[in-house]
C-alpha atoms as a PDB file:
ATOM      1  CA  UNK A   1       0.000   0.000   0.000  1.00  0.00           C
ATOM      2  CA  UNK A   2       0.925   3.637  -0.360  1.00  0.00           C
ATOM      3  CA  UNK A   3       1.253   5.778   2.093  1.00  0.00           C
ATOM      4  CA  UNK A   4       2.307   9.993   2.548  1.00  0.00           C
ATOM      5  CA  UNK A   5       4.701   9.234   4.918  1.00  0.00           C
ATOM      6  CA  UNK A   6       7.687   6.243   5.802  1.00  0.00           C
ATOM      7  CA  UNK A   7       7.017   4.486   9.344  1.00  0.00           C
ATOM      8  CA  UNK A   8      10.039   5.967  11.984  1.00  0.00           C
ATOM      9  CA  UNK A   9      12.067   3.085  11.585  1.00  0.00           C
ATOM     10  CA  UNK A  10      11.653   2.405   7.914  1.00  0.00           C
ATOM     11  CA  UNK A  11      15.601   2.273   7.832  1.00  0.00           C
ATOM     12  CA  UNK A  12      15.641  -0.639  10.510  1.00  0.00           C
ATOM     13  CA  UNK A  13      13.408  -2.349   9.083  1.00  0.00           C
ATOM     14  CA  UNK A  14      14.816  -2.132   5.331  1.00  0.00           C
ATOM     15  CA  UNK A  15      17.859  -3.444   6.709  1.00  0.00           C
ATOM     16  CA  UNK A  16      16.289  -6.528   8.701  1.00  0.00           C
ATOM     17  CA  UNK A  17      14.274  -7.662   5.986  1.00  0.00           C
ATOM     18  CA  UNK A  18      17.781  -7.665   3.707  1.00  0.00           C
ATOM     19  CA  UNK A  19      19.718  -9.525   6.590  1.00  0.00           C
ATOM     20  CA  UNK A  20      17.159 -11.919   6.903  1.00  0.00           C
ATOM     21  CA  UNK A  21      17.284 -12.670   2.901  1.00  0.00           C
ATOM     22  CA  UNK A  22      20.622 -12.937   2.678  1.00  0.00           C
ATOM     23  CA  UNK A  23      21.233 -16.614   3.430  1.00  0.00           C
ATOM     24  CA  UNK A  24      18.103 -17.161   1.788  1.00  0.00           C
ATOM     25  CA  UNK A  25      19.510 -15.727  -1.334  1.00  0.00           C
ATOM     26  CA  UNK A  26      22.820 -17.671  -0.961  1.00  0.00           C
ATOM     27  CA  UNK A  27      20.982 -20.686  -1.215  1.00  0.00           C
ATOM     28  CA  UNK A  28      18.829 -20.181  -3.842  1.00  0.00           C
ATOM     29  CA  UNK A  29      18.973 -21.536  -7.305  1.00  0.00           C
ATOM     30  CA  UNK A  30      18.350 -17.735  -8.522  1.00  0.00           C
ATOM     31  CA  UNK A  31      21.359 -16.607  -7.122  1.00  0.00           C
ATOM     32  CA  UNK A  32      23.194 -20.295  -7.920  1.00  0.00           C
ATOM     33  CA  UNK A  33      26.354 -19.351  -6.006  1.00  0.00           C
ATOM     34  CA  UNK A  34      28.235 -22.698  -6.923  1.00  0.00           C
ATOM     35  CA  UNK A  35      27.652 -21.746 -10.496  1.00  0.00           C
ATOM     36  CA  UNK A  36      28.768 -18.578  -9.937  1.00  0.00           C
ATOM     37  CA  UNK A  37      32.126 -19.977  -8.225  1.00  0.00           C
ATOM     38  CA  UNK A  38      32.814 -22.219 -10.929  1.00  0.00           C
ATOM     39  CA  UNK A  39      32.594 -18.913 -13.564  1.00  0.00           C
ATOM     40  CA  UNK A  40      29.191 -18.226 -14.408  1.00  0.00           C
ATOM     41  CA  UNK A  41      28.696 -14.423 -15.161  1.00  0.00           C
ATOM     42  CA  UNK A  42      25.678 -13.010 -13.708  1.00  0.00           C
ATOM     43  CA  UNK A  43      26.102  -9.834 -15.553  1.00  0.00           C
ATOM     44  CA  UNK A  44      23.936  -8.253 -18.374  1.00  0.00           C
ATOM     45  CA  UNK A  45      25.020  -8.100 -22.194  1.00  0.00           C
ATOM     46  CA  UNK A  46      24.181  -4.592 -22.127  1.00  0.00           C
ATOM     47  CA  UNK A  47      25.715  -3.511 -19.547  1.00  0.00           C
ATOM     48  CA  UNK A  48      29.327  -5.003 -20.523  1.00  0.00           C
ATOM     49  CA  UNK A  49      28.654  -3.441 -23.656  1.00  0.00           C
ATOM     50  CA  UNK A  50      27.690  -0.330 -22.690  1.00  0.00           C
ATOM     51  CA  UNK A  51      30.528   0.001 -19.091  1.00  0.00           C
ATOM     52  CA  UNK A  52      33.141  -1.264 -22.044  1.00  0.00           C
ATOM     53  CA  UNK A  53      36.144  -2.829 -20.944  1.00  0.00           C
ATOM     54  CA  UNK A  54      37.022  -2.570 -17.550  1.00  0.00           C
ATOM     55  CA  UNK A  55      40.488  -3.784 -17.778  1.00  0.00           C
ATOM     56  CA  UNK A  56      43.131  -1.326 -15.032  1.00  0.00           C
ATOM     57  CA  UNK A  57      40.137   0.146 -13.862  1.00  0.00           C
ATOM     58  CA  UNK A  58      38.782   0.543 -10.119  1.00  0.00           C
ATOM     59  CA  UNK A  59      35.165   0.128  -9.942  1.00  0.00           C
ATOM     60  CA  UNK A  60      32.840   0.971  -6.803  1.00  0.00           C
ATOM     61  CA  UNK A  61      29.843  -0.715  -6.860  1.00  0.00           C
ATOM     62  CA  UNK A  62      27.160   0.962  -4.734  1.00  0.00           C
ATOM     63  CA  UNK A  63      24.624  -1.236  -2.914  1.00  0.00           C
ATOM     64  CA  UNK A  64      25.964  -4.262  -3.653  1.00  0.00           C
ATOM     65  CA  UNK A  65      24.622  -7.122  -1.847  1.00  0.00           C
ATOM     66  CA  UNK A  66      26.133 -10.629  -2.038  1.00  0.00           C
ATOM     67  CA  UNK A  67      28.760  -8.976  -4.698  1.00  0.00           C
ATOM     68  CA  UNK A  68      28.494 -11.528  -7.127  1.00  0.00           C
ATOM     69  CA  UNK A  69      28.125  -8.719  -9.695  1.00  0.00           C
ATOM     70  CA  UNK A  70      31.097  -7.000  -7.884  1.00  0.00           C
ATOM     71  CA  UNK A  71      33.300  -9.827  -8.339  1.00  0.00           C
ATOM     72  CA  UNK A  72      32.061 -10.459 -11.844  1.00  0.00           C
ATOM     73  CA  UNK A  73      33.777  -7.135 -13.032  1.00  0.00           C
ATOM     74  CA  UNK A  74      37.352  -8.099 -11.249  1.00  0.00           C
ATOM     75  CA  UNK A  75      36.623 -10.988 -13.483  1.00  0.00           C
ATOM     76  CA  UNK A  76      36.679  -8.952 -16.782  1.00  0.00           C
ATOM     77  CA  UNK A  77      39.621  -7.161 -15.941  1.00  0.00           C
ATOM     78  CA  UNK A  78      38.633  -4.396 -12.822  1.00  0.00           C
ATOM     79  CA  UNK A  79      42.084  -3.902 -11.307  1.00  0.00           C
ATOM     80  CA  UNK A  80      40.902  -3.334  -7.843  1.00  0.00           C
ATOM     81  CA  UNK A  81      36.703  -3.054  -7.376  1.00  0.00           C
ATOM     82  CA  UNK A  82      35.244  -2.390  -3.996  1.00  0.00           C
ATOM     83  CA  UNK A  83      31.271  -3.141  -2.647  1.00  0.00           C
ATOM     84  CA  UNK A  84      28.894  -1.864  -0.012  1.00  0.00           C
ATOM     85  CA  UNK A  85      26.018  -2.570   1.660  1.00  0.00           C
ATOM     86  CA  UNK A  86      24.054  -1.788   4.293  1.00  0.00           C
ATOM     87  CA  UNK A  87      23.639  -5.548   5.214  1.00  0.00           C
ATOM     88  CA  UNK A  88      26.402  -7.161   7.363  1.00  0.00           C
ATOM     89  CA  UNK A  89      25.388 -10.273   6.376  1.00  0.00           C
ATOM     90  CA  UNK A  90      25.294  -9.729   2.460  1.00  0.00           C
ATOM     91  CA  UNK A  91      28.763  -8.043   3.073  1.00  0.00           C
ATOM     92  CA  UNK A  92      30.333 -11.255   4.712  1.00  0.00           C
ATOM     93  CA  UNK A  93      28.871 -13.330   2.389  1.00  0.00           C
ATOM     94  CA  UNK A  94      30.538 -11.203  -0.657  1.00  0.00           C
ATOM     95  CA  UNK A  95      33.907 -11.484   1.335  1.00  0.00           C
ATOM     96  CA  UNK A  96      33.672 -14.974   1.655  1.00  0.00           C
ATOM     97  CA  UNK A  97      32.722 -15.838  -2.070  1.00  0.00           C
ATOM     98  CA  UNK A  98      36.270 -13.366  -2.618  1.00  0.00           C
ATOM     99  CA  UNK A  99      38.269 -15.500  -0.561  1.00  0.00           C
ATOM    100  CA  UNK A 100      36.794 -18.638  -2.778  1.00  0.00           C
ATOM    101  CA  UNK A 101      37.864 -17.056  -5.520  1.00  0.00           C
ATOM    102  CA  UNK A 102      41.190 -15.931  -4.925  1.00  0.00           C
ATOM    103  CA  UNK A 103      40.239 -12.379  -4.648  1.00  0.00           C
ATOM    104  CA  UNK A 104      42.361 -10.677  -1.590  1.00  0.00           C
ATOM    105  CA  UNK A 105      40.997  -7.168  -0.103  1.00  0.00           C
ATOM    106  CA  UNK A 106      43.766  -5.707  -1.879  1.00  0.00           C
ATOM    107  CA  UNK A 107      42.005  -7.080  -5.206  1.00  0.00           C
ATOM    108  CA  UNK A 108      38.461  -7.171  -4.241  1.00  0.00           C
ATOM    109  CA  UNK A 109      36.651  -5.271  -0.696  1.00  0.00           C
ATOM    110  CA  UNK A 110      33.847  -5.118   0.850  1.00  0.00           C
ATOM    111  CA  UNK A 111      31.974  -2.449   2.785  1.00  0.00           C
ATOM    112  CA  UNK A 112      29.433  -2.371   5.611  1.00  0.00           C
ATOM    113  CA  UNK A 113      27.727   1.269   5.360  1.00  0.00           C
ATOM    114  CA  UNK A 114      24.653   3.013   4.158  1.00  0.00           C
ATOM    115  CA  UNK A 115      24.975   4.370   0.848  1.00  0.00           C
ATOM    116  CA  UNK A 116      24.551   7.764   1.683  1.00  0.00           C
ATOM    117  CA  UNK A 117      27.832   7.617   4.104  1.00  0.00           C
ATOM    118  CA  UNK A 118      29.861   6.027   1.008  1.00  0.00           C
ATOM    119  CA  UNK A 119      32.496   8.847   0.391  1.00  0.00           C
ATOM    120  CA  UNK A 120      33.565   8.156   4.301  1.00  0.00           C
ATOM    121  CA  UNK A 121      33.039   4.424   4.082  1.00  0.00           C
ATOM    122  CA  UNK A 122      35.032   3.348   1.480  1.00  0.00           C
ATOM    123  CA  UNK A 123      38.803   2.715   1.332  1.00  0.00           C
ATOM    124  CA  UNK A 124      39.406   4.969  -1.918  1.00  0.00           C
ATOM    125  CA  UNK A 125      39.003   8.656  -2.691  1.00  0.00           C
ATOM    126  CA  UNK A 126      37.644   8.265  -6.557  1.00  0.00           C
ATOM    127  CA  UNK A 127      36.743   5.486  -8.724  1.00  0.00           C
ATOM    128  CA  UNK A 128      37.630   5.086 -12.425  1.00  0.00           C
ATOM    129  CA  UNK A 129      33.598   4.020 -12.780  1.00  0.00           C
ATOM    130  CA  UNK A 130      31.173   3.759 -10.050  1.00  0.00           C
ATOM    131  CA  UNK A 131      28.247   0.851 -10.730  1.00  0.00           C
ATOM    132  CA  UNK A 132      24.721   0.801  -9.654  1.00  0.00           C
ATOM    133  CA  UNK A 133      22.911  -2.686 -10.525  1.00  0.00           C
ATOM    134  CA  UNK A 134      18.976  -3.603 -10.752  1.00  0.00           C
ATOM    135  CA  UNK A 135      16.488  -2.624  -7.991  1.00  0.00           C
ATOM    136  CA  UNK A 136      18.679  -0.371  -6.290  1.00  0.00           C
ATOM    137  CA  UNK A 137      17.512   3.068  -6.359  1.00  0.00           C
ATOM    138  CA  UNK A 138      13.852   2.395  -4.305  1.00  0.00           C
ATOM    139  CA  UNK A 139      15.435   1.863  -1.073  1.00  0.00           C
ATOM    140  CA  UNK A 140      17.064   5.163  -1.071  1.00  0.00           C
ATOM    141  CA  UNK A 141      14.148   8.745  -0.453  1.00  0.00           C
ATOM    142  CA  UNK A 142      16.458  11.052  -1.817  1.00  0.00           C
ATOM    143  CA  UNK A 143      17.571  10.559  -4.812  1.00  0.00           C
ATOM    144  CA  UNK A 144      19.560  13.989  -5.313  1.00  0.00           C
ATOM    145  CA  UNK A 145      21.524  13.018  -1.889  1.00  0.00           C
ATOM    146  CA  UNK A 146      22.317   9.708  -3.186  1.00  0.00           C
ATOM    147  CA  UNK A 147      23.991  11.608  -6.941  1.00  0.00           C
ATOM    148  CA  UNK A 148      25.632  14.176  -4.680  1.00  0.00           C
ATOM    149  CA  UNK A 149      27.093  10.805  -3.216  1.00  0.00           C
ATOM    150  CA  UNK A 150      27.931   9.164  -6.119  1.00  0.00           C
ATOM    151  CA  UNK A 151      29.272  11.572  -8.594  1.00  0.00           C
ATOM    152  CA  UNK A 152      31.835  12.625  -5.444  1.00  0.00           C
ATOM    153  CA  UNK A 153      33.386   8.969  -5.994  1.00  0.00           C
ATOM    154  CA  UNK A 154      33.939   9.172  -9.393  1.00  0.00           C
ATOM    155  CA  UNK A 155      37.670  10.356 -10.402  1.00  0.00           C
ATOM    156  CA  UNK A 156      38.100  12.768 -12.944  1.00  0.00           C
ATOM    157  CA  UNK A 157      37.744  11.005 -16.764  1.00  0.00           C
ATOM    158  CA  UNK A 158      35.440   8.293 -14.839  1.00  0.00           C
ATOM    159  CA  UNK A 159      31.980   7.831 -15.282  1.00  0.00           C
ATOM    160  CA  UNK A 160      28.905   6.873 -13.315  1.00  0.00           C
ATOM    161  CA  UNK A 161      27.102   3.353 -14.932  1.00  0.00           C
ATOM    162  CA  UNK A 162      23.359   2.928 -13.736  1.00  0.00           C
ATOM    163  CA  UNK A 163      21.080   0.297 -14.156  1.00  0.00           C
ATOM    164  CA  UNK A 164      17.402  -0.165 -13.278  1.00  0.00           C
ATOM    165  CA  UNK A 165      14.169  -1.115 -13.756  1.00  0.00           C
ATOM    166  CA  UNK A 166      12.159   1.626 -15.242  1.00  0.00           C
ATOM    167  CA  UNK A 167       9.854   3.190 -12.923  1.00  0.00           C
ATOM    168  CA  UNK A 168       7.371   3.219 -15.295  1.00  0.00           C
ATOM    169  CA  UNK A 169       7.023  -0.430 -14.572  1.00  0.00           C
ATOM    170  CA  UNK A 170       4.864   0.275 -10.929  1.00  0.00           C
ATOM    171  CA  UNK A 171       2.428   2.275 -12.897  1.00  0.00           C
ATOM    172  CA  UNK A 172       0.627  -0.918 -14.390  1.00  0.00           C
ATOM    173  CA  UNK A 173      -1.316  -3.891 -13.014  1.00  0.00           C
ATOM    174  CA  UNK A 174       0.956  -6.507 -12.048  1.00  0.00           C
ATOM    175  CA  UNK A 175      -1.437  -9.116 -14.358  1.00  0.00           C
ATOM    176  CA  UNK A 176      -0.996  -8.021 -17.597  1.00  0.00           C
ATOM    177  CA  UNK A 177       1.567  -4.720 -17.314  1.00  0.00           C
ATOM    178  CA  UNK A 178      -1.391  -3.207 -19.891  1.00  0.00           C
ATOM    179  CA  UNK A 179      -3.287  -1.129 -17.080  1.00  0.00           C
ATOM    180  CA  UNK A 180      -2.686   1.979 -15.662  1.00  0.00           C
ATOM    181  CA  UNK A 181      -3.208   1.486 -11.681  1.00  0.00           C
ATOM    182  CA  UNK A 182      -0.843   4.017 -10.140  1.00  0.00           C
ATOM    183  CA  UNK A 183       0.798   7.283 -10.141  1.00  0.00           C
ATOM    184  CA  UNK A 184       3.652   7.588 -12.123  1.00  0.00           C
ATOM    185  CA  UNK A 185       4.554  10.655 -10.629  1.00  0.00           C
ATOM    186  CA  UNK A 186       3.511   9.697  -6.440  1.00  0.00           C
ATOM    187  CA  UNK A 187       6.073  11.330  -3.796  1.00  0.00           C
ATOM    188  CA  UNK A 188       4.161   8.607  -1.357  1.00  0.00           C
ATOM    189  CA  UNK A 189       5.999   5.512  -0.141  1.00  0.00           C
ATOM    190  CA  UNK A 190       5.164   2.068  -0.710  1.00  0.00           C
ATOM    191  CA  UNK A 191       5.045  -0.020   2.440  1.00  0.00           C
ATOM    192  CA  UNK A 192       4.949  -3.989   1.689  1.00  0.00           C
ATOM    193  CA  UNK A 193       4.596  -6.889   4.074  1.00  0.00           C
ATOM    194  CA  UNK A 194       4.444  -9.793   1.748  1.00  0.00           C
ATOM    195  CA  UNK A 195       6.648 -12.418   2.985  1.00  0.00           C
ATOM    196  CA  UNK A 196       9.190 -14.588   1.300  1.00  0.00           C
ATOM    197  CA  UNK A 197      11.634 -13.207  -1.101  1.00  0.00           C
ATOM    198  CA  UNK A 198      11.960 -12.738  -5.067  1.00  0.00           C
ATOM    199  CA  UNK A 199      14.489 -15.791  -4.954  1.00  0.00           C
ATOM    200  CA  UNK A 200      12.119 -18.176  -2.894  1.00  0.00           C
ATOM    201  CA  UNK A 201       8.504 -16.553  -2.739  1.00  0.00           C
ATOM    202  CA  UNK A 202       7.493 -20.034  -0.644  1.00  0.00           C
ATOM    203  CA  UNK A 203      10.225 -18.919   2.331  1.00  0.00           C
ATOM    204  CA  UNK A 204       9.265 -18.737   5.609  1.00  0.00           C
ATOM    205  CA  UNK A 205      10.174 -15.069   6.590  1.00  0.00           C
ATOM    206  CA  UNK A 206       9.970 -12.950   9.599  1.00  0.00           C
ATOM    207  CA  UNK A 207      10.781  -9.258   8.719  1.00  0.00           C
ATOM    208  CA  UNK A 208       8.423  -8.519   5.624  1.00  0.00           C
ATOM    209  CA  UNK A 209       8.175  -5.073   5.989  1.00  0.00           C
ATOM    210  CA  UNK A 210       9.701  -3.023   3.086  1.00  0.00           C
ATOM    211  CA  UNK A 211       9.447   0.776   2.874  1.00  0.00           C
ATOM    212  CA  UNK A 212      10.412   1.779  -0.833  1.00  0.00           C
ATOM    213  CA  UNK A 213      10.447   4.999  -2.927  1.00  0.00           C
ATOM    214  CA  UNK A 214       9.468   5.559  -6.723  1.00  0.00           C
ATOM    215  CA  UNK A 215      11.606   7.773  -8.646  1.00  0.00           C
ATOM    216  CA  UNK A 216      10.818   8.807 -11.903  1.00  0.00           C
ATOM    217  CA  UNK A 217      13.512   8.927 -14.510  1.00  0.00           C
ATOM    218  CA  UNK A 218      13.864  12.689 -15.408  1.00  0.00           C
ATOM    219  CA  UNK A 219      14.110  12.910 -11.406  1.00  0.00           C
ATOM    220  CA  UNK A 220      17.142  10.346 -11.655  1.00  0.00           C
ATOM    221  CA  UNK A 221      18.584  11.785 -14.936  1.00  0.00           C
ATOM    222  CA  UNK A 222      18.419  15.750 -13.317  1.00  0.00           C
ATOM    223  CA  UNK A 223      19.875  14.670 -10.206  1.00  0.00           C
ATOM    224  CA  UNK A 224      22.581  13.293 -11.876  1.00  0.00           C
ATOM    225  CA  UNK A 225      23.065  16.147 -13.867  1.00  0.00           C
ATOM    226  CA  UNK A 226      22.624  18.728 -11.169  1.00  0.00           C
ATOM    227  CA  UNK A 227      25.483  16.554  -9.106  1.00  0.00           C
ATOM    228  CA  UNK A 228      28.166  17.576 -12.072  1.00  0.00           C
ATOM    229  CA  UNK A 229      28.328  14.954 -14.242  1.00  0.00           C
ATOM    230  CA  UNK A 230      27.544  14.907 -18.113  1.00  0.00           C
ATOM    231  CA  UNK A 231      25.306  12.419 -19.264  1.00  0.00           C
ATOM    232  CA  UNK A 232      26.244  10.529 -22.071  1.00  0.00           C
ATOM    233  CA  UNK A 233      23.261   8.738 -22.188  1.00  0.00           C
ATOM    234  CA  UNK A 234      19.876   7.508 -21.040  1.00  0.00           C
ATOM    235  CA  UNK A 235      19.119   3.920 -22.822  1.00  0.00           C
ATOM    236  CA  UNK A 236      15.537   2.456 -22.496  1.00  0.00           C
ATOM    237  CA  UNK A 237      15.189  -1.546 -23.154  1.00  0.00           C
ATOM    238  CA  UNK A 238      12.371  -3.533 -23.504  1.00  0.00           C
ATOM    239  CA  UNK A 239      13.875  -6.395 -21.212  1.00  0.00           C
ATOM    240  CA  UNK A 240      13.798  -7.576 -17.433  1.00  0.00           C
ATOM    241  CA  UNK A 241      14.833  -9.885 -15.132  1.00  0.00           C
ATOM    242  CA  UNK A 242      12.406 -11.593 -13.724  1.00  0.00           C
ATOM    243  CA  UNK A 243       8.577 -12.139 -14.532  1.00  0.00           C
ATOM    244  CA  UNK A 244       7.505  -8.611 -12.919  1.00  0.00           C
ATOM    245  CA  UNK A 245       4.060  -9.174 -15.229  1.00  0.00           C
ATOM    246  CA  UNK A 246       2.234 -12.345 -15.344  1.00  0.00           C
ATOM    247  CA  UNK A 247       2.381 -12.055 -19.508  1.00  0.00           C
ATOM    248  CA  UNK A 248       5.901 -11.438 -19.464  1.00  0.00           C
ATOM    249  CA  UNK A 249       7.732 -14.516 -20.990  1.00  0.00           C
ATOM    250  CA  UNK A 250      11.146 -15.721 -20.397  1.00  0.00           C
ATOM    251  CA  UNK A 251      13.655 -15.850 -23.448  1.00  0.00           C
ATOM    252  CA  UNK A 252      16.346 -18.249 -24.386  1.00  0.00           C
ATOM    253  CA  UNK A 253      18.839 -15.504 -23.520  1.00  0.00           C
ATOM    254  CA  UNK A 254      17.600 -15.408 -19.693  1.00  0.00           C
ATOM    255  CA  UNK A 255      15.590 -12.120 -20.149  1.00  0.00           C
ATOM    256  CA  UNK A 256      11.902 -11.574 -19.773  1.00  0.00           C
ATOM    257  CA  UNK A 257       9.429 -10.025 -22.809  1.00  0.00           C
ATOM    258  CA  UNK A 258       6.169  -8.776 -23.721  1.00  0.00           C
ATOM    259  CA  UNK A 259       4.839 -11.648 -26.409  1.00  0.00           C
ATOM    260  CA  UNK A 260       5.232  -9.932 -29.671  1.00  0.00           C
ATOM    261  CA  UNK A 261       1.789  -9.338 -30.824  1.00  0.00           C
ATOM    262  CA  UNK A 262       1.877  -6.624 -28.004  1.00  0.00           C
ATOM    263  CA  UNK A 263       2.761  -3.162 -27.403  1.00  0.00           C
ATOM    264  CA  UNK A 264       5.803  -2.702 -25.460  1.00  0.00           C
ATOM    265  CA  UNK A 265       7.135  -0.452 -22.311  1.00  0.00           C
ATOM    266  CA  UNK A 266      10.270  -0.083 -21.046  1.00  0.00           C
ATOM    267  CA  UNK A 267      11.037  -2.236 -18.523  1.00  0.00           C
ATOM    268  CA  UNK A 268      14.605  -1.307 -17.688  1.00  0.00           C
ATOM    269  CA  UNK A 269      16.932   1.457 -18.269  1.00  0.00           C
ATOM    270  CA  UNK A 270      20.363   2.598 -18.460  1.00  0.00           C
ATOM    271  CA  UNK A 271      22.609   5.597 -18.068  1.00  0.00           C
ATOM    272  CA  UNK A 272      26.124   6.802 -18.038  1.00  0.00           C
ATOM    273  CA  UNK A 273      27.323   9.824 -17.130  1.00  0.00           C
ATOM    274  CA  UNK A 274      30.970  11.260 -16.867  1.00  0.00           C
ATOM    275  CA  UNK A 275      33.519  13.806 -15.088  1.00  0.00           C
ATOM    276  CA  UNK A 276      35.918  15.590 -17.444  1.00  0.00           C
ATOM    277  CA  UNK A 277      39.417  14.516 -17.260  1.00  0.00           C
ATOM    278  CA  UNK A 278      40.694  17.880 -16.372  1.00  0.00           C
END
């Protein structure tokens, strides 16, 4: 449900629902962990195609969970990445699947801090990029605080990388993704208490409270913007990752689609913006 204002301990309870999940997570086929050890690459084609090659680089990914994404770029090349979280729990397990794979601090850290404390949190001044993956962006209320944050970390000639689901996505039905149900535009927070998770909805959970926040892209893109850093572009696709619509189908190349003889939204989005070398 919506509602005009967060509960007084939205924060706390954000962060016990996440600690809860995490060893749910780790042993879930969605996250497949021992696949992931043995090499599998959880990241998107678009986004190594659109971060480009990573190789020398430091990276900073920002809300990072279990890090497999993390670790994936030190795997193409990231000469020294760094994660953070707000979840203990998600942080040890991202140190842990490090040590498994050979990946010393020196090569590969983790961070336990809220996102908005980042520039003090993490071991580095600047970042050659700093990463942002899927379903990030609604646990944070302001969004312009959270740019401010970011675009700080990134060193000059880097570049910010986003990736999201596209807002636009919470304004249908969750049957068909055809009808208009809610504001696009709402400044009101969505409180949840379904239990389970996304990678077991049959798991027993305690903390089910969520508080989120909906941020519409041209409030993501200006904040950005308004933070310093030039954006090179804003790229809409017509893919997701999981079956957010009940006529969504899953492809052969792991992402989810409209059936063709519909109309299609975007479902996720992308941008990258940049600090001048000088």
């Amino acid at each position: 449900m919506y509602a005009s204002q967060p509960p007084e301990d939205w924060y706390e309870s954000n962060r016990a629902r996440w600690d809860e999940r995490v060893p749910l997570h780790a042993a879930s086929e969605f996250y497949g962990l021992a696949d992931f050890r043995a090499g599998k690459d959880p990241l998107r084609d678009f986004e190594l195609a659109e971060v480009g090659d990573v190789t020398g680089r430091s990276l900073l990914h920002l809300q990072c969970h279990m890090g497999l994404d993390t670790l994936s770029w030190a795997r193409h090349g990231a000469a020294r990445v760094v994660g953070l979280d707000f979840s203990e729990p998600a942080v040890e397990t991202a140190r842990s699947l490090a040590a498994d794979l050979g990946l010393g601090p020196e090569r590969a850290a983790f961070v336990a801090a809220d996102a908005y404390d980042a520039v003090e949190a993490v071991p580095d001044s600047a970042y050659d990029i700093v990463y942002t993956g899927g379903g990030a962006l609604c646990w944070l209320p302001d969004i312009d605080r959270w740019a401010e944050t970011a675009a700080a970390l990134v060193a000059p000639g880097g570049f910010l990388y986003v990736a999201e689901f596209h807002p636009l996505t919470d304004a249908f039905d969750d049957e068909t993704g055809s009808r208009v149900i809610n504001d696009y535009f709402t400044s009101d927070v969505w409180v949840d208490t379904t239990p389970g998770t996304y990678a077991d909805a049959e798991a027993e959970t305690v903390h089910n409270r969520s508080v989120e926040w909906q941020h519409p892209i041209g409030e993501v893109v200006t904040a950005i913007a308004r933070a310093g850093l030039r954006i090179e572009f804003l790229h809409e696709h017509d893919v997701t990752l999981f079956g957010r619509y009940g006529t969504l189908r899953r492809q052969e190349d792991g992402y989810y689609r409209f059936p063709a003889d519909r109309p299609r939204i975007p479902l996720m989005y992308s941008i990258k913006a940049s600090r001048p070398a000088v």
